[in-house]
PDB file of N, CA and C in Angstrom:
ATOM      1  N   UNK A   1      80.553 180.641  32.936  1.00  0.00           N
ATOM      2  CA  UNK A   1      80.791 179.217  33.098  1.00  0.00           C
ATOM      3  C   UNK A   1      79.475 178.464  32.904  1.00  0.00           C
ATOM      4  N   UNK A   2      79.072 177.549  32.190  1.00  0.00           N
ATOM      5  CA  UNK A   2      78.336 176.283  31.940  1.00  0.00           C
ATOM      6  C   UNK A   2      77.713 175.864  33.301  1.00  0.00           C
ATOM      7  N   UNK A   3      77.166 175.388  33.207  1.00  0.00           N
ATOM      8  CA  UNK A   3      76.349 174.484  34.318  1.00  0.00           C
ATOM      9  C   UNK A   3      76.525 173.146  33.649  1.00  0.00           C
ATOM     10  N   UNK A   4      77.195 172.163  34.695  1.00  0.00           N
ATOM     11  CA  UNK A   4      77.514 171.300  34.346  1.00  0.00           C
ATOM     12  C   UNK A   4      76.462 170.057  34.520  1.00  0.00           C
ATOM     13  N   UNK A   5      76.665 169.009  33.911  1.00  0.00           N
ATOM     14  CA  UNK A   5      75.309 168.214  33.112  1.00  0.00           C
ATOM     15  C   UNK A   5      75.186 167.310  34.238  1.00  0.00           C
ATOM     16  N   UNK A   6      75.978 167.052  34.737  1.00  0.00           N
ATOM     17  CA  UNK A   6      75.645 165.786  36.154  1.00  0.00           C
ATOM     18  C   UNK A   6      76.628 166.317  37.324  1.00  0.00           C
ATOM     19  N   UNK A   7      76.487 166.469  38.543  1.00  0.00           N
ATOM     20  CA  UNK A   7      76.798 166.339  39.803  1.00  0.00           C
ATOM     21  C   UNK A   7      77.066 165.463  40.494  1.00  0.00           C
ATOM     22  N   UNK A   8      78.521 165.021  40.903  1.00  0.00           N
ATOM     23  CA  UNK A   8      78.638 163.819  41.991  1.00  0.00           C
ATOM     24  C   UNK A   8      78.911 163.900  43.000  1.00  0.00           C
ATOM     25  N   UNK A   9      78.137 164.007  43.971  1.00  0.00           N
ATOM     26  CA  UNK A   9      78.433 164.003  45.538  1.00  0.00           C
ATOM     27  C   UNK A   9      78.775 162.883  46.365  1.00  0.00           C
ATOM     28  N   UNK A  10      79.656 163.190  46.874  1.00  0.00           N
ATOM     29  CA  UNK A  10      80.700 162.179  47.606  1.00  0.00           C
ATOM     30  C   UNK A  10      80.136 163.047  49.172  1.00  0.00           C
ATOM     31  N   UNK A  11      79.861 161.684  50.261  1.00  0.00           N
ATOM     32  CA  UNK A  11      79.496 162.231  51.682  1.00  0.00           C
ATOM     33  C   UNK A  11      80.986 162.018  52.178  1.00  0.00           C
ATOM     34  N   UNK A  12      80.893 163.036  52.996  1.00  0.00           N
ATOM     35  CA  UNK A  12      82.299 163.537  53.541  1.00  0.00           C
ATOM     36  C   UNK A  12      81.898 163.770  55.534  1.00  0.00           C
ATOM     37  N   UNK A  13      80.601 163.208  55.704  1.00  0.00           N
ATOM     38  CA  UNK A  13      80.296 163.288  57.164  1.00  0.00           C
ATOM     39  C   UNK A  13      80.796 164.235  57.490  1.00  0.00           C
ATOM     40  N   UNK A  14      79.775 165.487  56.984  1.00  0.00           N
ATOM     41  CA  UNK A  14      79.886 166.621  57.952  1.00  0.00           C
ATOM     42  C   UNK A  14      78.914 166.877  58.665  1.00  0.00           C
ATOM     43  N   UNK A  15      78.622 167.451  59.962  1.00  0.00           N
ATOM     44  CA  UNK A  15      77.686 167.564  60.337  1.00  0.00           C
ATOM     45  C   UNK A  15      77.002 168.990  60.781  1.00  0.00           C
ATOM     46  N   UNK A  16      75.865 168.902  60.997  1.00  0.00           N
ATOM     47  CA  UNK A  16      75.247 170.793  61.473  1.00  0.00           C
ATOM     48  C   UNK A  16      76.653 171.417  62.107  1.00  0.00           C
ATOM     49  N   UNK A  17      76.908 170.993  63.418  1.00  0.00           N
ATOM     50  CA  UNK A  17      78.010 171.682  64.187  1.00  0.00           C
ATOM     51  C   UNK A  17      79.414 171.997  63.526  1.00  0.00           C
ATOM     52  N   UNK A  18      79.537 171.623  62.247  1.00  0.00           N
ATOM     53  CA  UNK A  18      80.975 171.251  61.805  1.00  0.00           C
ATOM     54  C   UNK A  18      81.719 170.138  61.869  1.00  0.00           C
ATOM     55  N   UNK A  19      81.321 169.143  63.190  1.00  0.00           N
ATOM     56  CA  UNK A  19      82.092 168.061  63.508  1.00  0.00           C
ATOM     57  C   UNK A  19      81.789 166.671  62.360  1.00  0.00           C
ATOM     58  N   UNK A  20      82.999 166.260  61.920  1.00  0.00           N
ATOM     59  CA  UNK A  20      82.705 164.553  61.061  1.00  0.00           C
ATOM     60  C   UNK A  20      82.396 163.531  62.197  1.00  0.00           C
ATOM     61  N   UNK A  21      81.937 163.118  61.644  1.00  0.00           N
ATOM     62  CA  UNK A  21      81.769 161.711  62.503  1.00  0.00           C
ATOM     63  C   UNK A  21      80.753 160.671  61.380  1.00  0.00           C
ATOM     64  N   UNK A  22      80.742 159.425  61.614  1.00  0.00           N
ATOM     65  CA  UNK A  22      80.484 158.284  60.463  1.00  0.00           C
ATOM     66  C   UNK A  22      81.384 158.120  59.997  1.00  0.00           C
ATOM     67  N   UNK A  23      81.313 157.208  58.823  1.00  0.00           N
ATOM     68  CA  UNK A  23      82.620 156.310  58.314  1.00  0.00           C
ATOM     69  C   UNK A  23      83.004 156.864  56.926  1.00  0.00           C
ATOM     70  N   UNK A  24      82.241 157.565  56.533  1.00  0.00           N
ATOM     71  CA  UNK A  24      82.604 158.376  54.923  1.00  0.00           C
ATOM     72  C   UNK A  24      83.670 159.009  55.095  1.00  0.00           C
ATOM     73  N   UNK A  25      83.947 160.036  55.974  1.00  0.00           N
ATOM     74  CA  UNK A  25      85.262 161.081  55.748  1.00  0.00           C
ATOM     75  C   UNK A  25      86.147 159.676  55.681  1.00  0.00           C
ATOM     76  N   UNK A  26      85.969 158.771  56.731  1.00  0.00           N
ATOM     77  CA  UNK A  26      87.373 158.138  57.533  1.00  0.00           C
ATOM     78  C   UNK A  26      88.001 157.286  56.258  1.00  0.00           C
ATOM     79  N   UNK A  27      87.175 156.987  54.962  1.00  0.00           N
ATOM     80  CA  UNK A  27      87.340 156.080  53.875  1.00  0.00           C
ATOM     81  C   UNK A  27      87.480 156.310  52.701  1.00  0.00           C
ATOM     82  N   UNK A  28      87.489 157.816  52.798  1.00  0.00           N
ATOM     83  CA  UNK A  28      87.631 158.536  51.389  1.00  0.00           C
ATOM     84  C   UNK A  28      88.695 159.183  51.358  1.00  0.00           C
ATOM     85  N   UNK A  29      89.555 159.402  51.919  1.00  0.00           N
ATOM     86  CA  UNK A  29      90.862 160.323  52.017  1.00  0.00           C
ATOM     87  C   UNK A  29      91.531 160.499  50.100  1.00  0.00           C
ATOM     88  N   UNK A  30      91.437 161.427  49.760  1.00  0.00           N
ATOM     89  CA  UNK A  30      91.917 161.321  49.039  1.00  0.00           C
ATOM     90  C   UNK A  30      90.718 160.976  47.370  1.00  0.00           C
ATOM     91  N   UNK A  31      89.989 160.938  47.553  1.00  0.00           N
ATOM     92  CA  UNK A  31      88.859 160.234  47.005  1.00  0.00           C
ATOM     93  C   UNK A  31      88.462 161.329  46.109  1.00  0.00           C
ATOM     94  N   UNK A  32      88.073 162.780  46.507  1.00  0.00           N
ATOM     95  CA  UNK A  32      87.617 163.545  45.747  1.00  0.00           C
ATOM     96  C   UNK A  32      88.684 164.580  44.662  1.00  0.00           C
ATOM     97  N   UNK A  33      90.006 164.381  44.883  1.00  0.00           N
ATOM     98  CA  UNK A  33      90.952 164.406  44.181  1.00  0.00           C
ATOM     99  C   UNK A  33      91.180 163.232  42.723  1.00  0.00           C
ATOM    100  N   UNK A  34      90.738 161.958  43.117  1.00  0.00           N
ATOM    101  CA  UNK A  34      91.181 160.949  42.208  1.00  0.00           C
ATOM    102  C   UNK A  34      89.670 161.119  41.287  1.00  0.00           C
ATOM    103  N   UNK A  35      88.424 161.184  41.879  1.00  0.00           N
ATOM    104  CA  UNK A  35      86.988 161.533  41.025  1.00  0.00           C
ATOM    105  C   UNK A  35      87.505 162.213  40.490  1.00  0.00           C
ATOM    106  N   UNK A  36      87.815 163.585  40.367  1.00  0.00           N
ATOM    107  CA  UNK A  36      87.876 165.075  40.174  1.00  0.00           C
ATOM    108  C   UNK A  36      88.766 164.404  38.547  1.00  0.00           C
ATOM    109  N   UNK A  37      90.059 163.898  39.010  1.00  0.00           N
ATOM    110  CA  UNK A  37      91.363 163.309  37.777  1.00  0.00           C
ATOM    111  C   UNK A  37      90.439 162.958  36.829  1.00  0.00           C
ATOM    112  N   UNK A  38      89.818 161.784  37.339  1.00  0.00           N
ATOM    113  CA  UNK A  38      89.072 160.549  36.655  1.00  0.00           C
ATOM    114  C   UNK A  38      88.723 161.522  35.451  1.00  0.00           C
ATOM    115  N   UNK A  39      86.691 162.408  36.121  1.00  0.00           N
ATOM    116  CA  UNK A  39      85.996 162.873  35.482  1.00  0.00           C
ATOM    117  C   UNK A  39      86.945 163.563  34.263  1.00  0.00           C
ATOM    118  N   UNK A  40      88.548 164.628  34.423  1.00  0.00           N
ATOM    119  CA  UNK A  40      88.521 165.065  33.173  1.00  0.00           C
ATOM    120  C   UNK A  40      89.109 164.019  32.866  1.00  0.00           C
ATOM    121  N   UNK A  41      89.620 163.545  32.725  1.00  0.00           N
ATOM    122  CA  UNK A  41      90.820 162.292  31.793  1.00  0.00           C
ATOM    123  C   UNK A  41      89.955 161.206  30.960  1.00  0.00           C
ATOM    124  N   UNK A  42      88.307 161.437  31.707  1.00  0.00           N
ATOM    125  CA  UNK A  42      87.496 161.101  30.286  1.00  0.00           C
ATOM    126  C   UNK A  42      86.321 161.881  29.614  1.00  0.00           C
ATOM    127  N   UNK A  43      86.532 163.074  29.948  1.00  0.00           N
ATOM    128  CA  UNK A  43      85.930 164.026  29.107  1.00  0.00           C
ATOM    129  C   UNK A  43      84.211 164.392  29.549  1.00  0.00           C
ATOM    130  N   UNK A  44      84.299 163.684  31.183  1.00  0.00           N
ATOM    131  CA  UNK A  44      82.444 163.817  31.651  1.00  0.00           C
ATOM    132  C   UNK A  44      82.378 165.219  32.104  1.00  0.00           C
ATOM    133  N   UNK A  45      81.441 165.662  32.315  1.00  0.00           N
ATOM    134  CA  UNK A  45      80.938 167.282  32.753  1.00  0.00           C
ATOM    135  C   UNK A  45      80.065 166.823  33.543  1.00  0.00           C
ATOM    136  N   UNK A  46      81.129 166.851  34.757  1.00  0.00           N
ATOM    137  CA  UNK A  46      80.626 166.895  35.721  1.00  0.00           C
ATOM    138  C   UNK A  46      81.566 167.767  36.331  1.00  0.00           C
ATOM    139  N   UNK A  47      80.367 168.093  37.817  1.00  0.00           N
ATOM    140  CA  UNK A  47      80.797 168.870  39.261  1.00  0.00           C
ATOM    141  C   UNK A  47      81.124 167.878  40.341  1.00  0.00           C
ATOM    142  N   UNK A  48      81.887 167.586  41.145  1.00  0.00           N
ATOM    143  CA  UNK A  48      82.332 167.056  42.175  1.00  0.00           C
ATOM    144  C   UNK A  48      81.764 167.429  43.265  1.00  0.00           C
ATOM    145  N   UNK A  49      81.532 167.786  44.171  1.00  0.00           N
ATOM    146  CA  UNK A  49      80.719 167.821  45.436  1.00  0.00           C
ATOM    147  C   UNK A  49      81.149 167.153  46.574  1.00  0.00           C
ATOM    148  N   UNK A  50      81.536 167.459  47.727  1.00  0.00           N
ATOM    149  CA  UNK A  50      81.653 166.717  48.780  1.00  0.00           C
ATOM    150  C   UNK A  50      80.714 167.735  49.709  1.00  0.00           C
ATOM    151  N   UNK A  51      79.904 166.771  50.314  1.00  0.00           N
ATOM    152  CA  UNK A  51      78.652 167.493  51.309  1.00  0.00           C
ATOM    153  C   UNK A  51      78.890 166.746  52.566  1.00  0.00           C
ATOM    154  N   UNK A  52      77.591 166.790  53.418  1.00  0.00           N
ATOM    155  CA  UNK A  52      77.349 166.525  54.330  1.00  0.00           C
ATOM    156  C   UNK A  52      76.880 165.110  54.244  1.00  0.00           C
ATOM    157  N   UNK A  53      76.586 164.710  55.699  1.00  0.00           N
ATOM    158  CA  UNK A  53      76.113 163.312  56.047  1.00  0.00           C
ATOM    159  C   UNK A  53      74.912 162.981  55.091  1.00  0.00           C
ATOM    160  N   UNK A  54      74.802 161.952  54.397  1.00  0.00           N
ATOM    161  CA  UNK A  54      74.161 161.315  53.723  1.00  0.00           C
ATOM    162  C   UNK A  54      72.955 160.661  54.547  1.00  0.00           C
ATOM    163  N   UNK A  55      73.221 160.695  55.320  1.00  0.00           N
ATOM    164  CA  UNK A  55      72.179 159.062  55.801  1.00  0.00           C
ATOM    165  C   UNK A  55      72.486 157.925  56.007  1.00  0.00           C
ATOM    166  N   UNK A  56      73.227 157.343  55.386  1.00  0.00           N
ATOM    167  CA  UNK A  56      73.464 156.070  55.388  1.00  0.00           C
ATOM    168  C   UNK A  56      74.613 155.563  55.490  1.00  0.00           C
ATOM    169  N   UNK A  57      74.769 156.242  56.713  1.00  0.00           N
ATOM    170  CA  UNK A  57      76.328 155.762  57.323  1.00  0.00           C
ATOM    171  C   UNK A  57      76.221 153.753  57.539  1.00  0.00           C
ATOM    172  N   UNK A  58      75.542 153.193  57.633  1.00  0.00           N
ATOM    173  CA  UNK A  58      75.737 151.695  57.246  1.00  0.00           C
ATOM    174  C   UNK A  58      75.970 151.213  56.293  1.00  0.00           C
ATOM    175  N   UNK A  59      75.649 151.571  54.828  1.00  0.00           N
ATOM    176  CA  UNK A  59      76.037 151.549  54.052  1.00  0.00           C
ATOM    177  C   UNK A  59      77.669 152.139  52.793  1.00  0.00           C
ATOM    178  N   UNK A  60      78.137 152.930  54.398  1.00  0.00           N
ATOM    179  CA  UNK A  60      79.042 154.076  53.377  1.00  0.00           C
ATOM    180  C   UNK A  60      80.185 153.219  53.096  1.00  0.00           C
ATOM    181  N   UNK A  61      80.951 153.976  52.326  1.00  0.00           N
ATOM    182  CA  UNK A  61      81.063 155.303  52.227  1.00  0.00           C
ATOM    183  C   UNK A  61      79.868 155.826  50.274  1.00  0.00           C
ATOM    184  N   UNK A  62      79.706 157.077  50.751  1.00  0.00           N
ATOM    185  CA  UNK A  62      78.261 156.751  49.786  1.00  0.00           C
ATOM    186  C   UNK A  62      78.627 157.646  48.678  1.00  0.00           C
ATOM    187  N   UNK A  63      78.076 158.077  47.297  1.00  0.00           N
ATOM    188  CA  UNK A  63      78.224 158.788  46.538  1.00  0.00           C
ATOM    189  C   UNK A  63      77.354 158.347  45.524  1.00  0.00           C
ATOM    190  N   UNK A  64      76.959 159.727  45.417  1.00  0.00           N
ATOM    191  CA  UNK A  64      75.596 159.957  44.059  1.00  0.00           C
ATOM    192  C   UNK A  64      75.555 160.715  43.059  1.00  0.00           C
ATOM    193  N   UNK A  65      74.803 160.438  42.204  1.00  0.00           N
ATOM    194  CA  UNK A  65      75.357 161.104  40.964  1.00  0.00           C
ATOM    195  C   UNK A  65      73.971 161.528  40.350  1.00  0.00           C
ATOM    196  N   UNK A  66      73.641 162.753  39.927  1.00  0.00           N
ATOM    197  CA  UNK A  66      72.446 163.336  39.419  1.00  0.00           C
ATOM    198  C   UNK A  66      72.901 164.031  38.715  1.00  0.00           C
ATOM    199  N   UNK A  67      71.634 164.263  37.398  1.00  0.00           N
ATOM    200  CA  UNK A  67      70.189 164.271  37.752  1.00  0.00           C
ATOM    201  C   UNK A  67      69.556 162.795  38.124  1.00  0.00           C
ATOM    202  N   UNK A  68      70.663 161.319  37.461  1.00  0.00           N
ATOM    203  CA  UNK A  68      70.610 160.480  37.398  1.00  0.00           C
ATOM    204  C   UNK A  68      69.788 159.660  38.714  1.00  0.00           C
ATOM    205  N   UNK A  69      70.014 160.216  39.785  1.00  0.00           N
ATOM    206  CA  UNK A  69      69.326 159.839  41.124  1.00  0.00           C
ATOM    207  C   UNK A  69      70.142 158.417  41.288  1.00  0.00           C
ATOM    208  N   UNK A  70      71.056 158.227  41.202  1.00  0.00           N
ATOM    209  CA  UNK A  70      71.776 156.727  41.264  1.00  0.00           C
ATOM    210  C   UNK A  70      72.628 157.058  42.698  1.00  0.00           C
ATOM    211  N   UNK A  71      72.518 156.507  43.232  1.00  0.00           N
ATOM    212  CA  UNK A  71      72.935 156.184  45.069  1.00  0.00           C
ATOM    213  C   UNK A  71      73.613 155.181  45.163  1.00  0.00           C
ATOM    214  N   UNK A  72      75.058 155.137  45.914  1.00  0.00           N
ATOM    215  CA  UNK A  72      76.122 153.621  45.331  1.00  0.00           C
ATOM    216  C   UNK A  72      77.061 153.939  46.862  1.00  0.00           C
ATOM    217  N   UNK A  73      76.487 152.703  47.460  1.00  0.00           N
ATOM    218  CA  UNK A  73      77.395 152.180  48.585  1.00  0.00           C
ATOM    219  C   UNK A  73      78.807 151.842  48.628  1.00  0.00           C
ATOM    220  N   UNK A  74      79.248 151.909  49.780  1.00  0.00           N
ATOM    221  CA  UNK A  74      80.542 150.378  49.960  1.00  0.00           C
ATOM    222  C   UNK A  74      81.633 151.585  48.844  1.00  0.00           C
ATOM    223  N   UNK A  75      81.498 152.745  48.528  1.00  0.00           N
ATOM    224  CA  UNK A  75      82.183 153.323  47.763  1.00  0.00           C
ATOM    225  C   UNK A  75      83.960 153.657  47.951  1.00  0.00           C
ATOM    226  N   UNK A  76      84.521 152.565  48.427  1.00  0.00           N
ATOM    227  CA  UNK A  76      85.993 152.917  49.367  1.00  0.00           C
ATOM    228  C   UNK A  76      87.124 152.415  48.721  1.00  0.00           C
ATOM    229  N   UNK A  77      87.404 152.677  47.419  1.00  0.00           N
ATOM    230  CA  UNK A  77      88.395 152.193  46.450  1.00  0.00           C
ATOM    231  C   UNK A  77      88.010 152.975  45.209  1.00  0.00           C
ATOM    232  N   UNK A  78      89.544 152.873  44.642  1.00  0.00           N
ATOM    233  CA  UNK A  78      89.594 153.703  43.485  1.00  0.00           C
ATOM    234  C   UNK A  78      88.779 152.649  41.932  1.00  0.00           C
ATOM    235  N   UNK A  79      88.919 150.683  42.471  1.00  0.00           N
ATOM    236  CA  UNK A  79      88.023 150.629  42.099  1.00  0.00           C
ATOM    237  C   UNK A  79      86.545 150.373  41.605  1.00  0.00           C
ATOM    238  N   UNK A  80      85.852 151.054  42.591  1.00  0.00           N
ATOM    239  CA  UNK A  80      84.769 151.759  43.056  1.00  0.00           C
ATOM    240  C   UNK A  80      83.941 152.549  41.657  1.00  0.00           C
ATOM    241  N   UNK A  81      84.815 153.553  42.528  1.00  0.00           N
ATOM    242  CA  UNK A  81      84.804 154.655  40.942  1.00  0.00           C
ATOM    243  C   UNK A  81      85.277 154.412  40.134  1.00  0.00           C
ATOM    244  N   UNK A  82      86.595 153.758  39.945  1.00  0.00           N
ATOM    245  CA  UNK A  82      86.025 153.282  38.305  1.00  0.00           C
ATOM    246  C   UNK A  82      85.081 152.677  37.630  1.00  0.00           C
ATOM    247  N   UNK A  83      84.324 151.843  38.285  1.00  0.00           N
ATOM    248  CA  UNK A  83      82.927 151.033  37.880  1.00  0.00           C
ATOM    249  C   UNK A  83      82.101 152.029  38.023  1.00  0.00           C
ATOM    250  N   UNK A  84      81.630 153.086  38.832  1.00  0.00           N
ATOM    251  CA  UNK A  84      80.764 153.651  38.839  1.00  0.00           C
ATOM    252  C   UNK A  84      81.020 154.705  37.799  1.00  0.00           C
ATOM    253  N   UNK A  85      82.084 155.079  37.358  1.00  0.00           N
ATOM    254  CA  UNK A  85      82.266 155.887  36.313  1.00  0.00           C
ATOM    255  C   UNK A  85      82.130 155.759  34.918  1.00  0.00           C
ATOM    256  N   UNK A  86      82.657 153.992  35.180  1.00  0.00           N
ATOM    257  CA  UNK A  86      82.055 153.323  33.501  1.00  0.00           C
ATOM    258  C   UNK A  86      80.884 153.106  33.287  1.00  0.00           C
ATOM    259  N   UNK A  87      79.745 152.740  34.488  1.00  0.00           N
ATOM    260  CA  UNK A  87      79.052 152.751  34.544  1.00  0.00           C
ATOM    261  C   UNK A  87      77.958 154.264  33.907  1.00  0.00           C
ATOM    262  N   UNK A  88      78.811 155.676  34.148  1.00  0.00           N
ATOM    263  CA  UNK A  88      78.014 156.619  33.959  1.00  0.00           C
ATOM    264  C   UNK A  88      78.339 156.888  32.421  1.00  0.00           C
ATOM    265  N   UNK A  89      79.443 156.509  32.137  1.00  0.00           N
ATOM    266  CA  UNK A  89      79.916 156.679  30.258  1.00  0.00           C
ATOM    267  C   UNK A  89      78.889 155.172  29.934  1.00  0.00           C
ATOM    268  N   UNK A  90      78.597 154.268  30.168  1.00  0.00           N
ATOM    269  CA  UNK A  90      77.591 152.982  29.382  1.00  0.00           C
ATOM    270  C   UNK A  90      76.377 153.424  29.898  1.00  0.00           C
ATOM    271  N   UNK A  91      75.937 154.214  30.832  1.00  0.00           N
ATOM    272  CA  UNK A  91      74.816 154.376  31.099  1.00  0.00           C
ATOM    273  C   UNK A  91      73.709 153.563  31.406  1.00  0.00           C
ATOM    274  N   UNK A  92      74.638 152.576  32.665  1.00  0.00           N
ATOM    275  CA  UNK A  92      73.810 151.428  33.467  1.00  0.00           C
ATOM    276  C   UNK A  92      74.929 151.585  34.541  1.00  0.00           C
ATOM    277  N   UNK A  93      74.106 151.710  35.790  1.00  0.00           N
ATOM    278  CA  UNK A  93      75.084 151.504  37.267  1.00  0.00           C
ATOM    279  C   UNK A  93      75.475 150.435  37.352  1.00  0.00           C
ATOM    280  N   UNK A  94      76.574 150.165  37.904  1.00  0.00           N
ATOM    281  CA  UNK A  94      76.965 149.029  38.389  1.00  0.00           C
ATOM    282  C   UNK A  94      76.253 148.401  39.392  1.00  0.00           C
ATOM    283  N   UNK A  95      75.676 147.762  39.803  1.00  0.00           N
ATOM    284  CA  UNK A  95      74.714 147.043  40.199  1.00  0.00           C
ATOM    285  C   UNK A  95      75.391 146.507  41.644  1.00  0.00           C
ATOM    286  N   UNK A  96      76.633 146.109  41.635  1.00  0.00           N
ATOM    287  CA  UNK A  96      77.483 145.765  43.310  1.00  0.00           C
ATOM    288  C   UNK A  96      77.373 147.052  43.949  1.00  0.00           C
ATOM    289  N   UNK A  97      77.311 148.486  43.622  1.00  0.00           N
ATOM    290  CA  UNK A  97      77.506 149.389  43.938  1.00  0.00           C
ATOM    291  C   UNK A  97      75.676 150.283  44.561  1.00  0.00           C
ATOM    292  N   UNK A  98      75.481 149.789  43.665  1.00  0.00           N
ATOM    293  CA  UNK A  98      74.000 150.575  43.718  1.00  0.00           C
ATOM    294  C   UNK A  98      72.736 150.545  44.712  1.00  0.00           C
ATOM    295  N   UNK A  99      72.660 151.501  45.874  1.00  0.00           N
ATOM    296  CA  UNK A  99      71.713 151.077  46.477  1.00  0.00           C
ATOM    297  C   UNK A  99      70.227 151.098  46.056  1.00  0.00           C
ATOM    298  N   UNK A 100      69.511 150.168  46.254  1.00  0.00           N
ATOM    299  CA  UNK A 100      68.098 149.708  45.945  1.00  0.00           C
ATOM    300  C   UNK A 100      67.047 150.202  46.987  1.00  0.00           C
ATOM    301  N   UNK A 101      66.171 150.593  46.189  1.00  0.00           N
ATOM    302  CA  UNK A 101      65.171 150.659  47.022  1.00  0.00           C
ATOM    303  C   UNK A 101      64.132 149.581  47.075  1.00  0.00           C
TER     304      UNK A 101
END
């Protein structure tokens, strides 16, 4: 199998102990199923990922996409990811989405 060209991790508030807690799991239900559709139905190579607590449970629900290093808040609609997805086929983030440093 390939190693795939970009990685998107979706925080799913897990924590050391196992337990969720933060607002990512509670807003994504369903979320890494509809990415997963998305990515093949337009032909990106990518890996899906759901990890642990991000950090930035004030900002969530969060998801990033590398090698790109692009970090995108407020992520709680399908469309969300669709902007952030057109965003990765035009190759400029959506900018409502994108956290700044």
């Amino acid at each position: 199998m390939a190693i795939p060209a970009r990685q998107i991790i979706v925080c799913q508030s897990f924590r050391v102990a196992g337990d969720k807690k933060g607002i990512c799991h509670k807003q994504t239900e369903g979320f890494l199923q509809y990415i997963e559709e998305e990515v093949l139905d337009r032909g990106l190579d990518c890996l899906i990922s759901a990890t642990t607590c991000l950090k930035q449970c004030d900002s969530g629900p969060i998801m990033v996409i590398q090698p790109e290093n692009w970090w995108f808040k407020g992520v709680d609609s399908e469309e969300a990811i669709d902007a952030i997805l057109d965003g990765l086929e035009d190759g400029e983030p959506p900018a409502k989405y994108l956290i700044t440093a």
